[in-house]
N, C-alpha and C. Protein backbone atom coordinates (compact mmCIF):
# COMPACT_ATOMS: atom_id res chain seq x y z
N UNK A 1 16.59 -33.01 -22.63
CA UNK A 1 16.06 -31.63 -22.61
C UNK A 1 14.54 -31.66 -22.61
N UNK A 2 13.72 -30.96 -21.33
CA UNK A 2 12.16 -31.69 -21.37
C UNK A 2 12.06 -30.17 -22.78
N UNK A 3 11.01 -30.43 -23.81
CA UNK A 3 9.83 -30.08 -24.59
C UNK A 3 9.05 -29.56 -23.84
N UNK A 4 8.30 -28.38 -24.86
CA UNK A 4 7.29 -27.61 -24.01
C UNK A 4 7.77 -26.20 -24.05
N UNK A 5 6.93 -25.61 -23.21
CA UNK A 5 7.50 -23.65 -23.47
C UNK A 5 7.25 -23.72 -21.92
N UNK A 6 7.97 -22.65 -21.96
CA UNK A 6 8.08 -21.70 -20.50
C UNK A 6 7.78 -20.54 -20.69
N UNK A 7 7.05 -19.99 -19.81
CA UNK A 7 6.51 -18.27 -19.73
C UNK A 7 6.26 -18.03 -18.78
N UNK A 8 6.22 -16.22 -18.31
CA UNK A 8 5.89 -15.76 -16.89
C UNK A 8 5.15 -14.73 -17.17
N UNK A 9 3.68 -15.06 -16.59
CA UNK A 9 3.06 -14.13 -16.30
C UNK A 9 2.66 -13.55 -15.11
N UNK A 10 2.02 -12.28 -14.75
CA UNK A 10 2.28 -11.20 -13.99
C UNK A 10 0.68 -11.23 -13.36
N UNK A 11 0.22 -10.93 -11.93
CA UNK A 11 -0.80 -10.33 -11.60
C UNK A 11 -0.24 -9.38 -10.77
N UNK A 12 -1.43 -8.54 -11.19
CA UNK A 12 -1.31 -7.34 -9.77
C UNK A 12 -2.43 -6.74 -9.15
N UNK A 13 -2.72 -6.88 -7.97
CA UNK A 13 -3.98 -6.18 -7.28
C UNK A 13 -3.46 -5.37 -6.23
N UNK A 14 -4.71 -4.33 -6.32
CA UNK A 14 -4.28 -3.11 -5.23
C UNK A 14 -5.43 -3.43 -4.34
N UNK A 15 -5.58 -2.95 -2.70
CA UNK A 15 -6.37 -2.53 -1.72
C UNK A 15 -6.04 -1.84 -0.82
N UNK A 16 -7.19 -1.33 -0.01
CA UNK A 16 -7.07 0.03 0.78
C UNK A 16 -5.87 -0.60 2.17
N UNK A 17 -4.83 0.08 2.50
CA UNK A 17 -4.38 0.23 3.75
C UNK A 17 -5.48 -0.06 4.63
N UNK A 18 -4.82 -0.58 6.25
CA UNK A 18 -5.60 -0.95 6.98
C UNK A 18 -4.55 -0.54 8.03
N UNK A 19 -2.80 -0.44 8.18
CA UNK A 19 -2.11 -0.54 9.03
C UNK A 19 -1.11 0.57 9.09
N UNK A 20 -0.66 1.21 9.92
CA UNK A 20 0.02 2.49 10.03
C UNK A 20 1.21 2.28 10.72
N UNK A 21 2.45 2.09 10.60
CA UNK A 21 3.44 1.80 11.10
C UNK A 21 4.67 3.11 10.86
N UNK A 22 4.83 3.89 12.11
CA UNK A 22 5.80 4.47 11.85
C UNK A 22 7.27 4.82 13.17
N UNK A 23 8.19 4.92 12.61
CA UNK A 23 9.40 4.30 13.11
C UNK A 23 10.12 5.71 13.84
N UNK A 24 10.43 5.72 15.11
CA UNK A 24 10.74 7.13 15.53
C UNK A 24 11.84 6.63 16.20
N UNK A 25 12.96 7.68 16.16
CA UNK A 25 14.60 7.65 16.96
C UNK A 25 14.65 8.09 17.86
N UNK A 26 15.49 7.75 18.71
CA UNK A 26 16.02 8.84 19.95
C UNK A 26 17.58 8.78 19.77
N UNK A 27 18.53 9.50 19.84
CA UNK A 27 19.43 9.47 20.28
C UNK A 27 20.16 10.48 20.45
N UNK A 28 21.53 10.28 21.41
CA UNK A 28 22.04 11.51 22.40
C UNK A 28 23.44 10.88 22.00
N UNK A 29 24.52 12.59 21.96
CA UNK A 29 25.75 11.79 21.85
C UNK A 29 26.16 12.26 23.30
N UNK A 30 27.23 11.88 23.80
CA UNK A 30 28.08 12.14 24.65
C UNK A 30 29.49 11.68 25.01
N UNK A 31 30.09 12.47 26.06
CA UNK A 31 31.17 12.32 25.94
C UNK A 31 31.85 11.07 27.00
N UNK A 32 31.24 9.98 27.26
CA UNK A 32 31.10 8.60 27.39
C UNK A 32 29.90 7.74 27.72
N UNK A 33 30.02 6.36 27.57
CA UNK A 33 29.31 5.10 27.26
C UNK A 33 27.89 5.82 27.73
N UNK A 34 28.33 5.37 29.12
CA UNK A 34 27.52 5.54 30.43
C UNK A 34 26.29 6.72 29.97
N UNK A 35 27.04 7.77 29.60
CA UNK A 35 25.82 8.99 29.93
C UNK A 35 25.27 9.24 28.64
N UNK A 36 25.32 8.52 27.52
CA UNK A 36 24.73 8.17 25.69
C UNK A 36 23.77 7.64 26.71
N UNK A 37 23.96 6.52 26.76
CA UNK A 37 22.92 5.13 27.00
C UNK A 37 22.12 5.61 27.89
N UNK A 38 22.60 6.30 29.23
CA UNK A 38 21.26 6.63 30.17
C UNK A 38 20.18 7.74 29.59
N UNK A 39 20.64 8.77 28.54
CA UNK A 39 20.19 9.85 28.40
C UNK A 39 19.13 9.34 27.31
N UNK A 40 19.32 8.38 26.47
CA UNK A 40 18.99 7.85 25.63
C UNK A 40 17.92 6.64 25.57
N UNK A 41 17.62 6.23 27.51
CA UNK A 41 16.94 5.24 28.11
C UNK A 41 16.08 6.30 28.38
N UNK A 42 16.31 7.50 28.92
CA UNK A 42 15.16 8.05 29.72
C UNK A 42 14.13 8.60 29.03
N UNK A 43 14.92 9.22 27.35
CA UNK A 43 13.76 9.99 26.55
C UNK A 43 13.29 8.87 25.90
N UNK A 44 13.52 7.59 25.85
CA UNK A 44 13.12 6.74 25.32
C UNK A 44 11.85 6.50 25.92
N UNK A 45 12.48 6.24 27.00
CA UNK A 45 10.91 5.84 28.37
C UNK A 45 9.73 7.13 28.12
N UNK A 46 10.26 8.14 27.86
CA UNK A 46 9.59 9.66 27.86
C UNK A 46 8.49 9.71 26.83
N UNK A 47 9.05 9.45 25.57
CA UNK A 47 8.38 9.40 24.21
C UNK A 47 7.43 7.42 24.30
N UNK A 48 7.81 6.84 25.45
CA UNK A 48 7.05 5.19 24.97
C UNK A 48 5.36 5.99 25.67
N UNK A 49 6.09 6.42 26.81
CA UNK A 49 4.93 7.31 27.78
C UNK A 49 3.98 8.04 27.31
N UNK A 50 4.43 9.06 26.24
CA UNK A 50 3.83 9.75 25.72
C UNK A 50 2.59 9.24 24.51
N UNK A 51 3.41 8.33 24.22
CA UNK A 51 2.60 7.47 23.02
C UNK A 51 1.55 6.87 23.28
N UNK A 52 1.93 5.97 24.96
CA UNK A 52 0.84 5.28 25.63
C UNK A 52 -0.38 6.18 25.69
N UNK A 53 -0.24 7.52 26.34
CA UNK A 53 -0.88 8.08 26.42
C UNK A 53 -2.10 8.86 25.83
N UNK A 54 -1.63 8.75 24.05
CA UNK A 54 -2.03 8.31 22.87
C UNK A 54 -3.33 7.16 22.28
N UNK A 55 -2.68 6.49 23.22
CA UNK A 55 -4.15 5.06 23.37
C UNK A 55 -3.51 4.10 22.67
N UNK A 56 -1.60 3.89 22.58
CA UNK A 56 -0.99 3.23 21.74
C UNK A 56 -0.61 2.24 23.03
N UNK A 57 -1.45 0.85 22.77
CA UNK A 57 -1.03 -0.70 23.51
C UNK A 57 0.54 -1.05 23.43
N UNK A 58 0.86 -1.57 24.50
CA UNK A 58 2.41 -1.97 24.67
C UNK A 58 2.38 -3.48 23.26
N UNK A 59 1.23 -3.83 22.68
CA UNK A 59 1.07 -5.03 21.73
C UNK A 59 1.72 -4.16 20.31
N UNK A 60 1.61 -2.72 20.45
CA UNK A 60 1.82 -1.94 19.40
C UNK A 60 3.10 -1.34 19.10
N UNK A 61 3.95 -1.30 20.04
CA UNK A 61 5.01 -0.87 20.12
C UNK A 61 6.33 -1.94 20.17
N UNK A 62 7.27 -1.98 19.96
CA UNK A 62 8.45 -2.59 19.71
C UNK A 62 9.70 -1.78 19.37
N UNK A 63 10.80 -2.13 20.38
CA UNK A 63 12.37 -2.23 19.37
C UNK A 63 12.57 -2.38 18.52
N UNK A 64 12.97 -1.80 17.33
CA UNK A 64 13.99 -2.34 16.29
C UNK A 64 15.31 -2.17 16.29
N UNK A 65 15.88 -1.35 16.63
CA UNK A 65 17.28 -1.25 17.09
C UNK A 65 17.67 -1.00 17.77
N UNK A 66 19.01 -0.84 18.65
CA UNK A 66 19.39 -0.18 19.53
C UNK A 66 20.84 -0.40 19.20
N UNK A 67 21.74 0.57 18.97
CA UNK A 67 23.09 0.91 18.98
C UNK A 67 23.84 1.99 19.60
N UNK A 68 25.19 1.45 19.92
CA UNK A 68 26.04 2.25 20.89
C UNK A 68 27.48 2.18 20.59
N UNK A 69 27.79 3.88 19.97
CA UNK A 69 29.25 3.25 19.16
C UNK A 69 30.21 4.84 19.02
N UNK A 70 31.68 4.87 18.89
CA UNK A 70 32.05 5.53 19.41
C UNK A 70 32.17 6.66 17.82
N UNK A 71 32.22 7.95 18.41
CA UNK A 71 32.18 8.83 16.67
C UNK A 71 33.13 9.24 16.63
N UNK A 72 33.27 9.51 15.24
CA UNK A 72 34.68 9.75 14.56
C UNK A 72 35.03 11.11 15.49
N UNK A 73 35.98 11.86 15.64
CA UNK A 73 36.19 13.09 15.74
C UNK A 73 38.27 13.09 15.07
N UNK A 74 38.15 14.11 14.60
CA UNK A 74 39.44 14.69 14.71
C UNK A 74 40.24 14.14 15.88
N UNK A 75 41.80 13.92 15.00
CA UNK A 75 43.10 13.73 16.12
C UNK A 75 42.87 14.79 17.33
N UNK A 76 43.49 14.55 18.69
CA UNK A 76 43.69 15.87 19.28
C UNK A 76 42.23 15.67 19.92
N UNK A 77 41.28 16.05 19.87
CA UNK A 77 40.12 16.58 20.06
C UNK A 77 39.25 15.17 21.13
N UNK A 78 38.70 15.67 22.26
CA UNK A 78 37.88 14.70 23.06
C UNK A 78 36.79 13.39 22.52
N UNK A 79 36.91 12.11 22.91
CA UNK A 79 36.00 11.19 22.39
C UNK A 79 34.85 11.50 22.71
N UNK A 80 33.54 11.22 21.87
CA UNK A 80 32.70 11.17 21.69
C UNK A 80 31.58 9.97 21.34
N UNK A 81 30.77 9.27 22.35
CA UNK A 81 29.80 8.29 21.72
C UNK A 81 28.43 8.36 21.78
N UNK A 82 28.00 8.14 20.51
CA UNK A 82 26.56 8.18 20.43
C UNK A 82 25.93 6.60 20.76
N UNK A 83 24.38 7.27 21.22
CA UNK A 83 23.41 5.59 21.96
C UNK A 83 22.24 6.37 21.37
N UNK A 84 21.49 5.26 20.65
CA UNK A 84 20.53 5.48 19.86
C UNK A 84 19.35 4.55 20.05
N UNK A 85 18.22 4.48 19.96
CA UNK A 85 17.25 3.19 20.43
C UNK A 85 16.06 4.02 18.86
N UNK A 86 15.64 2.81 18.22
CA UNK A 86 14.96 3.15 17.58
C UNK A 86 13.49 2.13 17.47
N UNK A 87 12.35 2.99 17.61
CA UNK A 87 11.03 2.43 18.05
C UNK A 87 10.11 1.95 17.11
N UNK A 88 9.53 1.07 17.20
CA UNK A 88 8.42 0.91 16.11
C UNK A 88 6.80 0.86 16.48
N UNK A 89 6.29 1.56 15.95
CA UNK A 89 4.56 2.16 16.37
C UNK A 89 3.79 1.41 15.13
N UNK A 90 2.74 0.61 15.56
CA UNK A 90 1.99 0.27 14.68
C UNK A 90 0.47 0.46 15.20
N UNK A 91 -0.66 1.03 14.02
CA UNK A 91 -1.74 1.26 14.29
C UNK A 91 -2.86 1.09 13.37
N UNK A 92 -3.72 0.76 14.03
CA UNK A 92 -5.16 0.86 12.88
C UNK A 92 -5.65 2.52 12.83
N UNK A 93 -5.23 2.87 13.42
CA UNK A 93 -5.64 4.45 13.08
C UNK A 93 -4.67 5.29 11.64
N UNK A 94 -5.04 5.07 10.80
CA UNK A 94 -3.98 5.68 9.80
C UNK A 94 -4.41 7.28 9.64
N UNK A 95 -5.36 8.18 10.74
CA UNK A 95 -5.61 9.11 10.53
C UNK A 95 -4.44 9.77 11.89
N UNK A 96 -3.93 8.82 12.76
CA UNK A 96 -3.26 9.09 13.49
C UNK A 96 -2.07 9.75 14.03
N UNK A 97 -1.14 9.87 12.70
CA UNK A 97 0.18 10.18 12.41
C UNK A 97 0.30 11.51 13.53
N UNK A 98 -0.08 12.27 12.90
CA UNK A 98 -0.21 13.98 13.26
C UNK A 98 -0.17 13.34 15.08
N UNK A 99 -0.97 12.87 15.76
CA UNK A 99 -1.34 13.32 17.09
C UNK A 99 0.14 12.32 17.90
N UNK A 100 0.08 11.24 17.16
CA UNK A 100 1.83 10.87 17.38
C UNK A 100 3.00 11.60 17.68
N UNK A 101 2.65 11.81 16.28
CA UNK A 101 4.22 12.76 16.41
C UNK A 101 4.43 13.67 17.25
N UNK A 102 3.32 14.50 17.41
CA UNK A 102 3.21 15.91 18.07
C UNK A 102 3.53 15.48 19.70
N UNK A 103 2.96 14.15 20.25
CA UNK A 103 3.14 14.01 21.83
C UNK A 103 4.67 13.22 21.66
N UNK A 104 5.21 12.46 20.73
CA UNK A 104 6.96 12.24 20.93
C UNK A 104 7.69 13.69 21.04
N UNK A 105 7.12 14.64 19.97
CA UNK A 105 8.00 15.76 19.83
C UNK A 105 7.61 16.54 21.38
N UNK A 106 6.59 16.55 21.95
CA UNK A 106 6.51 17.16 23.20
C UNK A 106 6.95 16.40 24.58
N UNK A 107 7.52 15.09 24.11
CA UNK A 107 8.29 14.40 25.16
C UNK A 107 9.43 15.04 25.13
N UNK A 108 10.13 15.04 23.98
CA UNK A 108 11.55 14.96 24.31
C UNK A 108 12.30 15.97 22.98
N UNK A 109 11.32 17.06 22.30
CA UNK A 109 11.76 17.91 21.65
C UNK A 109 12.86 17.40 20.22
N UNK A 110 13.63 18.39 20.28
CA UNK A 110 14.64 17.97 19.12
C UNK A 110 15.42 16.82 18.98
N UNK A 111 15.67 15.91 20.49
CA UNK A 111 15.84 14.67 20.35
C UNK A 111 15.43 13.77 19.55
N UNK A 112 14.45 14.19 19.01
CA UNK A 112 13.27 12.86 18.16
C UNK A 112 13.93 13.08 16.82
N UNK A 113 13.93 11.96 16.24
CA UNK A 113 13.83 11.62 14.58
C UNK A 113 12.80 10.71 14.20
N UNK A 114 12.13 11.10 13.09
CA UNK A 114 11.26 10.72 12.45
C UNK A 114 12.29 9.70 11.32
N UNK A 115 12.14 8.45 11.65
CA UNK A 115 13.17 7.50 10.28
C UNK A 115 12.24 7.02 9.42
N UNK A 116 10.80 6.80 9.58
CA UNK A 116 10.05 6.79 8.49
C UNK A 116 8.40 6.50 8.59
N UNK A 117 7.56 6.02 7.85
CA UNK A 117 6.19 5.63 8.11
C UNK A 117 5.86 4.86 6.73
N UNK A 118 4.89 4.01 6.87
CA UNK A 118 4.45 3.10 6.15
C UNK A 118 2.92 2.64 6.16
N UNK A 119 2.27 2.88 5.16
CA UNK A 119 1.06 2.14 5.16
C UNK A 119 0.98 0.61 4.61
N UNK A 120 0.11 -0.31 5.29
CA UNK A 120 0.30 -1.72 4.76
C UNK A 120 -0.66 -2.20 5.11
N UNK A 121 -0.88 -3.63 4.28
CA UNK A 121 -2.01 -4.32 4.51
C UNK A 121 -1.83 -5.49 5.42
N UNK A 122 -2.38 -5.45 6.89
CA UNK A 122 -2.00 -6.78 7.48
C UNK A 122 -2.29 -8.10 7.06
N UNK A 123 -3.00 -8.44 6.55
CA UNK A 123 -3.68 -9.56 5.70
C UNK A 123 -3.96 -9.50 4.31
N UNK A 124 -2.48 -9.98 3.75
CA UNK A 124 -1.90 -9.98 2.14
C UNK A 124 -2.99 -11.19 1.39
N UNK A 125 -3.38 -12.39 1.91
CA UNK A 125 -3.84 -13.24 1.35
C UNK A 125 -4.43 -13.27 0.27
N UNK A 126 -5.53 -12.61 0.91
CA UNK A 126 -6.66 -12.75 -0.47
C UNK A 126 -5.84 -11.72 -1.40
N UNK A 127 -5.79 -10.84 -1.67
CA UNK A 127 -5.03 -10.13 -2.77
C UNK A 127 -3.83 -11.19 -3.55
N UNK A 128 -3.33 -12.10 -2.68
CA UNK A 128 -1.73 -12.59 -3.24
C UNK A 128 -2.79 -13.79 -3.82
N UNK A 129 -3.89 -14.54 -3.93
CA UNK A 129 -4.95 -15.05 -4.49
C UNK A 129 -5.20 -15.14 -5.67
N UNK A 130 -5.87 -13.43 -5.85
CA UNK A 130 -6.43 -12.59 -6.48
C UNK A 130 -5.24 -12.91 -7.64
N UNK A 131 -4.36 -11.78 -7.34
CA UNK A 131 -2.73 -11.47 -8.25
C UNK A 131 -2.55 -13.09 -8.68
N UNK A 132 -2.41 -14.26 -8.07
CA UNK A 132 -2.00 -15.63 -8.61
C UNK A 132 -2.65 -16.16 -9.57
N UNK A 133 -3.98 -16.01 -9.29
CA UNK A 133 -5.01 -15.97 -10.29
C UNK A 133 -4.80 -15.25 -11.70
N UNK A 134 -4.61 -14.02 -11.38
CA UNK A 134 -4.38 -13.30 -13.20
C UNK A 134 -3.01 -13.72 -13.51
N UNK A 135 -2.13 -14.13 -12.58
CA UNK A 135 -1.12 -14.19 -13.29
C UNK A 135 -1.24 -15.70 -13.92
N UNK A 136 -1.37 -16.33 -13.65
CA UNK A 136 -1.53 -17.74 -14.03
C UNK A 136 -1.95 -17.81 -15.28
N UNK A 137 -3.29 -16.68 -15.13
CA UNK A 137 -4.45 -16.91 -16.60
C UNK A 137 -3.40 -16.74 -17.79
N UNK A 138 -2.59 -15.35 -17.11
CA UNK A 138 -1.24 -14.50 -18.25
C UNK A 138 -0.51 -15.04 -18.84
N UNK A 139 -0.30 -16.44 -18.09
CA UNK A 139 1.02 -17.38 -18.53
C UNK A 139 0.52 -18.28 -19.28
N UNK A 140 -0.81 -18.47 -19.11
CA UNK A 140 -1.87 -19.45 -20.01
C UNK A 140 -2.33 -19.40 -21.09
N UNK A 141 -2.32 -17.82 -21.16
CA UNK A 141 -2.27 -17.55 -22.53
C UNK A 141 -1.63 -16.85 -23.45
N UNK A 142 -0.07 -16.96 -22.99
CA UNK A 142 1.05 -16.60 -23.54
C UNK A 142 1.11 -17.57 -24.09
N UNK A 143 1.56 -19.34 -23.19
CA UNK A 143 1.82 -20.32 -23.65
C UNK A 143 1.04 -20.46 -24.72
N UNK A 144 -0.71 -20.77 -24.60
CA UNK A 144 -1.05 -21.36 -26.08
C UNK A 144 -0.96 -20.07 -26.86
N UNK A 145 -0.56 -19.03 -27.34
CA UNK A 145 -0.28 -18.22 -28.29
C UNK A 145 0.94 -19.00 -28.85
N UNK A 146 2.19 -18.70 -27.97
CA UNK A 146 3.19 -19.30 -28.44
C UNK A 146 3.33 -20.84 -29.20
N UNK A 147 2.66 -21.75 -28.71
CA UNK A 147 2.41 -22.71 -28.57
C UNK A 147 0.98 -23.09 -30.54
N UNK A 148 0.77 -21.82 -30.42
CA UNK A 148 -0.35 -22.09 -31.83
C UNK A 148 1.04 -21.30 -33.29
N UNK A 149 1.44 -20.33 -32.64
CA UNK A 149 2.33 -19.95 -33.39
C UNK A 149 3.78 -20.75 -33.64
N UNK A 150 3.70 -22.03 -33.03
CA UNK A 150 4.73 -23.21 -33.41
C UNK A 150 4.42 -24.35 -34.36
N UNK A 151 3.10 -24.36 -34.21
CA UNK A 151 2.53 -25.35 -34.48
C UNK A 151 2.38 -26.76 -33.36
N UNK A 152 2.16 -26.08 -32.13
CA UNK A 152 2.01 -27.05 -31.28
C UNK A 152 0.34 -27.06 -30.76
N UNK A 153 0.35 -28.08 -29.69
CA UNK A 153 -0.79 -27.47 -28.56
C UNK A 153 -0.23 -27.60 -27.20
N UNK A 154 -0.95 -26.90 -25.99
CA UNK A 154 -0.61 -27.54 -24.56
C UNK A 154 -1.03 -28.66 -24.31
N UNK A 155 0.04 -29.07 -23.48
CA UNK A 155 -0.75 -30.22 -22.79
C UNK A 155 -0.37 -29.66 -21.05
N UNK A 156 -0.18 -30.54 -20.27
CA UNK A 156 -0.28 -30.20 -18.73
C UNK A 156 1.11 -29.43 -18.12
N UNK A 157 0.74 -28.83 -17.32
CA UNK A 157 2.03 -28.09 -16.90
C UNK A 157 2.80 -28.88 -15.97
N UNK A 158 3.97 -29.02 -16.11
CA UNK A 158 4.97 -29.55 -15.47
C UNK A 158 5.68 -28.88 -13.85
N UNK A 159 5.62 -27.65 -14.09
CA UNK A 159 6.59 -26.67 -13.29
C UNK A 159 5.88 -25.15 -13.02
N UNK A 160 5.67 -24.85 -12.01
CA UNK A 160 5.78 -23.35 -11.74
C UNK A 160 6.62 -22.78 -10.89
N UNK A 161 6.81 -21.79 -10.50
CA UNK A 161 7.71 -21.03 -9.35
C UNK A 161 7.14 -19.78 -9.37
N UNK A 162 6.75 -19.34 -8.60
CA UNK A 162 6.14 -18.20 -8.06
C UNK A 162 7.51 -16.70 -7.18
N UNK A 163 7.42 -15.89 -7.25
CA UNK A 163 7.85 -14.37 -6.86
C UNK A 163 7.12 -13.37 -6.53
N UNK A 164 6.89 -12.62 -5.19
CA UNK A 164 6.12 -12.15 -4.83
C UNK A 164 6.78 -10.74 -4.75
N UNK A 165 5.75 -9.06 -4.67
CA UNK A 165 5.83 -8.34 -4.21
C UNK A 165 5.23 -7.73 -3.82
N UNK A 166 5.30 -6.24 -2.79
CA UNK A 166 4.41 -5.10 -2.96
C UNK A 166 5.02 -3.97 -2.59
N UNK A 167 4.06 -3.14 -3.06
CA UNK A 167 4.24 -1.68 -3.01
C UNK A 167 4.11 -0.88 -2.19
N UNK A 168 3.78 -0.42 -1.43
CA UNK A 168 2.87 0.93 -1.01
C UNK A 168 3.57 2.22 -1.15
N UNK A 169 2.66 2.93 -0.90
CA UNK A 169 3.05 4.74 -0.96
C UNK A 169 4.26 4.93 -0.67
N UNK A 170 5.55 5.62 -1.48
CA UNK A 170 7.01 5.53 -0.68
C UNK A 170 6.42 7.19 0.59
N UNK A 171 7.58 6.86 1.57
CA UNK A 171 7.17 7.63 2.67
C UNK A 171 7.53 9.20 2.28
N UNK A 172 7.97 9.38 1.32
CA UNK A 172 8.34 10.78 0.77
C UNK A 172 7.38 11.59 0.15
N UNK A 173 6.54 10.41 -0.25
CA UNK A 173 5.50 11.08 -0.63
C UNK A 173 4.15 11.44 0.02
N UNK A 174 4.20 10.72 1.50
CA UNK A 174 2.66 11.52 2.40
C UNK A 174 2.99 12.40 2.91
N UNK A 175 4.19 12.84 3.24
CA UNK A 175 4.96 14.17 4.34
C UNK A 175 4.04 15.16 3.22
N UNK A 176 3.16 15.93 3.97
CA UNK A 176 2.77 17.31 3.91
C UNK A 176 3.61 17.93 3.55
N UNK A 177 4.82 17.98 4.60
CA UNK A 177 5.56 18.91 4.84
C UNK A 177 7.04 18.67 5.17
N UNK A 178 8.37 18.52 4.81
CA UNK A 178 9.64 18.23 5.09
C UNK A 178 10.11 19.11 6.11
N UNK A 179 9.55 19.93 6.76
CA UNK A 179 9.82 21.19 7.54
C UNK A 179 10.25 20.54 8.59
N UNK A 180 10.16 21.75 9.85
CA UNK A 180 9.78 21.31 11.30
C UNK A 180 8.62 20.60 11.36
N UNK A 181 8.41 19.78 12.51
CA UNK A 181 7.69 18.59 12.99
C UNK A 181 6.30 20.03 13.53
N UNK A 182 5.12 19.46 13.12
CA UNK A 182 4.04 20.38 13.52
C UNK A 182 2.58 19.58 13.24
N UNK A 183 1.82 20.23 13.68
CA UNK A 183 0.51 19.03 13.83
C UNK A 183 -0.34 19.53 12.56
N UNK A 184 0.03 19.99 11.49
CA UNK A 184 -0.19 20.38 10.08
C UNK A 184 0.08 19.48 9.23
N UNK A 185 1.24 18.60 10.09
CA UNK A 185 1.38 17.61 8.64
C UNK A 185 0.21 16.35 8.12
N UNK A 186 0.01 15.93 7.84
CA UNK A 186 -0.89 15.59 7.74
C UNK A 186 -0.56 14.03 6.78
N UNK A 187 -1.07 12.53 6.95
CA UNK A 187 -0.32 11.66 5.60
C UNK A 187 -1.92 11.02 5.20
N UNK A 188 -1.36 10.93 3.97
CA UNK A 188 -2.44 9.90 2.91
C UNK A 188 -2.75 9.00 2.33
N UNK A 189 -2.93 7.59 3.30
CA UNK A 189 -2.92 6.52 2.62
C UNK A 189 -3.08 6.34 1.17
N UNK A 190 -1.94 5.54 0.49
CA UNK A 190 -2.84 5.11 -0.89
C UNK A 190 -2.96 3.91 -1.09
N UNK A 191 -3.22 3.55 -2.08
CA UNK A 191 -3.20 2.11 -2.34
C UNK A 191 -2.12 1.51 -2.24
N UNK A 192 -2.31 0.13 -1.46
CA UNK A 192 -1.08 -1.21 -1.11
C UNK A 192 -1.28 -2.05 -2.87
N UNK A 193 -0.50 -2.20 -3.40
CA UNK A 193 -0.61 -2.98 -4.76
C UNK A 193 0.85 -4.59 -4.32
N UNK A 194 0.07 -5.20 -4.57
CA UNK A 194 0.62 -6.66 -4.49
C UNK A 194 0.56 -7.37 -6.03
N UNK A 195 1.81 -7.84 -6.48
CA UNK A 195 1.94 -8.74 -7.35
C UNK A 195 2.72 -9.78 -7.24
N UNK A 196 2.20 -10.56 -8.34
CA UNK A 196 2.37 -12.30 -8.25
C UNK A 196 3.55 -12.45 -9.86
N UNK A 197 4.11 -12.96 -9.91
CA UNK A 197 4.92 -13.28 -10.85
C UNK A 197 4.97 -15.12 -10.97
N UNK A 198 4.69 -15.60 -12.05
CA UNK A 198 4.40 -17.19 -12.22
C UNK A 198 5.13 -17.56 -13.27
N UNK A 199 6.39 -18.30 -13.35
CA UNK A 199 7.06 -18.78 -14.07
C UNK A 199 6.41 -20.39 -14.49
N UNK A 200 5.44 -20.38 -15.58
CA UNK A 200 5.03 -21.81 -15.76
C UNK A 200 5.68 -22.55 -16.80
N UNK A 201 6.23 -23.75 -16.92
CA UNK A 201 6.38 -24.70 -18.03
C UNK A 201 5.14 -25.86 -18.28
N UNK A 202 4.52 -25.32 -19.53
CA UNK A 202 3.89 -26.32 -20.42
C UNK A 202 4.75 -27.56 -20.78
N UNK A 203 4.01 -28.40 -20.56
CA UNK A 203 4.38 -29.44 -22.08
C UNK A 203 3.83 -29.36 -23.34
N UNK A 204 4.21 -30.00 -24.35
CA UNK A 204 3.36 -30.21 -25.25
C UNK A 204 2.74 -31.37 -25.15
N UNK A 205 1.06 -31.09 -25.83
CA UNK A 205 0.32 -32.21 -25.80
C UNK A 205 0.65 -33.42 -26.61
């Protein structure tokens, strides 16, 4: 059984957003494969268009999903399948949201869903640094507390393991507005907060 204490201490640092990522739907149901999927290609193409137009680089845009599947309906009653393609927009403009949305919603109207938005920091590093740093100090001086209150001292650490997270603004909370889609809404970056979690084992000296 190795001797010594184990403890975990915690850092956490916050910094300003830098990245605007938000995630928009299309989809159409119909009453087969064929005419979901085409109807569902074209407002797709409609709203990528619109975005471009925006000053949003094809480097900025991406797929994240695309599904095609048949819906429940009642016995008796005609099949039905929905085709869905869902987009991902990323930007350094985080004042941008509003002029987005407003040219998807004027592509292709009530077709559009808004599935969410996110502020983030593209370059975690120095913060996950920062956070490793206090957390380390945390665990350093848990141990010799613990460690004076045994009647021991430290000696060198044997073991760490590290756990990472972060935060940012949940998306419920920049919506202006839960309403209809309108160029009023308006979102508010807040702070990205990153923490470090450090599981260290001391020995004793």
């Amino acid at each position: 059984m190795d001797t010594g204490v184990s403890v975990v201490g915690s850092g956490q640092v916050s910094g300003k957003p830098d990245v605007l990522r938000v995630t928009f739907g299309v989809e159409q149901v119909a009453p087969d494969v064929a005419a979901a999927v085409a109807t569902v290609g074209e407002r797709t193409d409609a709203v990528l268009a619109a975005l471009r137009a925006q000053g949003v680089q094809d480097s900025q845009l991406g797929t994240s999903s695309v599904n095609v599947f048949q819906e429940y309906r009642e016995p008796g009653t005609d099949p039905a399948y929905r085709a869905s393609h869902t987009v991902l927009v990323e930007t350094k403009d985080l004042t941008g949201f509003g002029a987005l949305l407003n040219a998807a919603v004027g592509a292709i109207g009530n077709s559009l869903a808004l599935h969410g938005l996110q502020f983030d920091i593209e370059d975690k590093s120095a913060l996950l640094a920062q956070a490793r740093e206090l957390a380390f100090q945390e665990a350093k001086e848990k141990a010799a507390h613990l460690a004076a209150l045994s009647g021991y001292s430290l000696g060198s650490v044997t073991a760490i393991s590290e756990t990472q997270g972060h935060f940012p603004i949940r998306p419920d909370a920049m919506l202006g507005s839960k309403g209809a889609y309108d160029s009023a809404i308006n979102v508010v970056p807040g702070d990205e907060t990153v923490v470090v979690s450090l599981q260290v084992h001391f020995a004793w000296a």
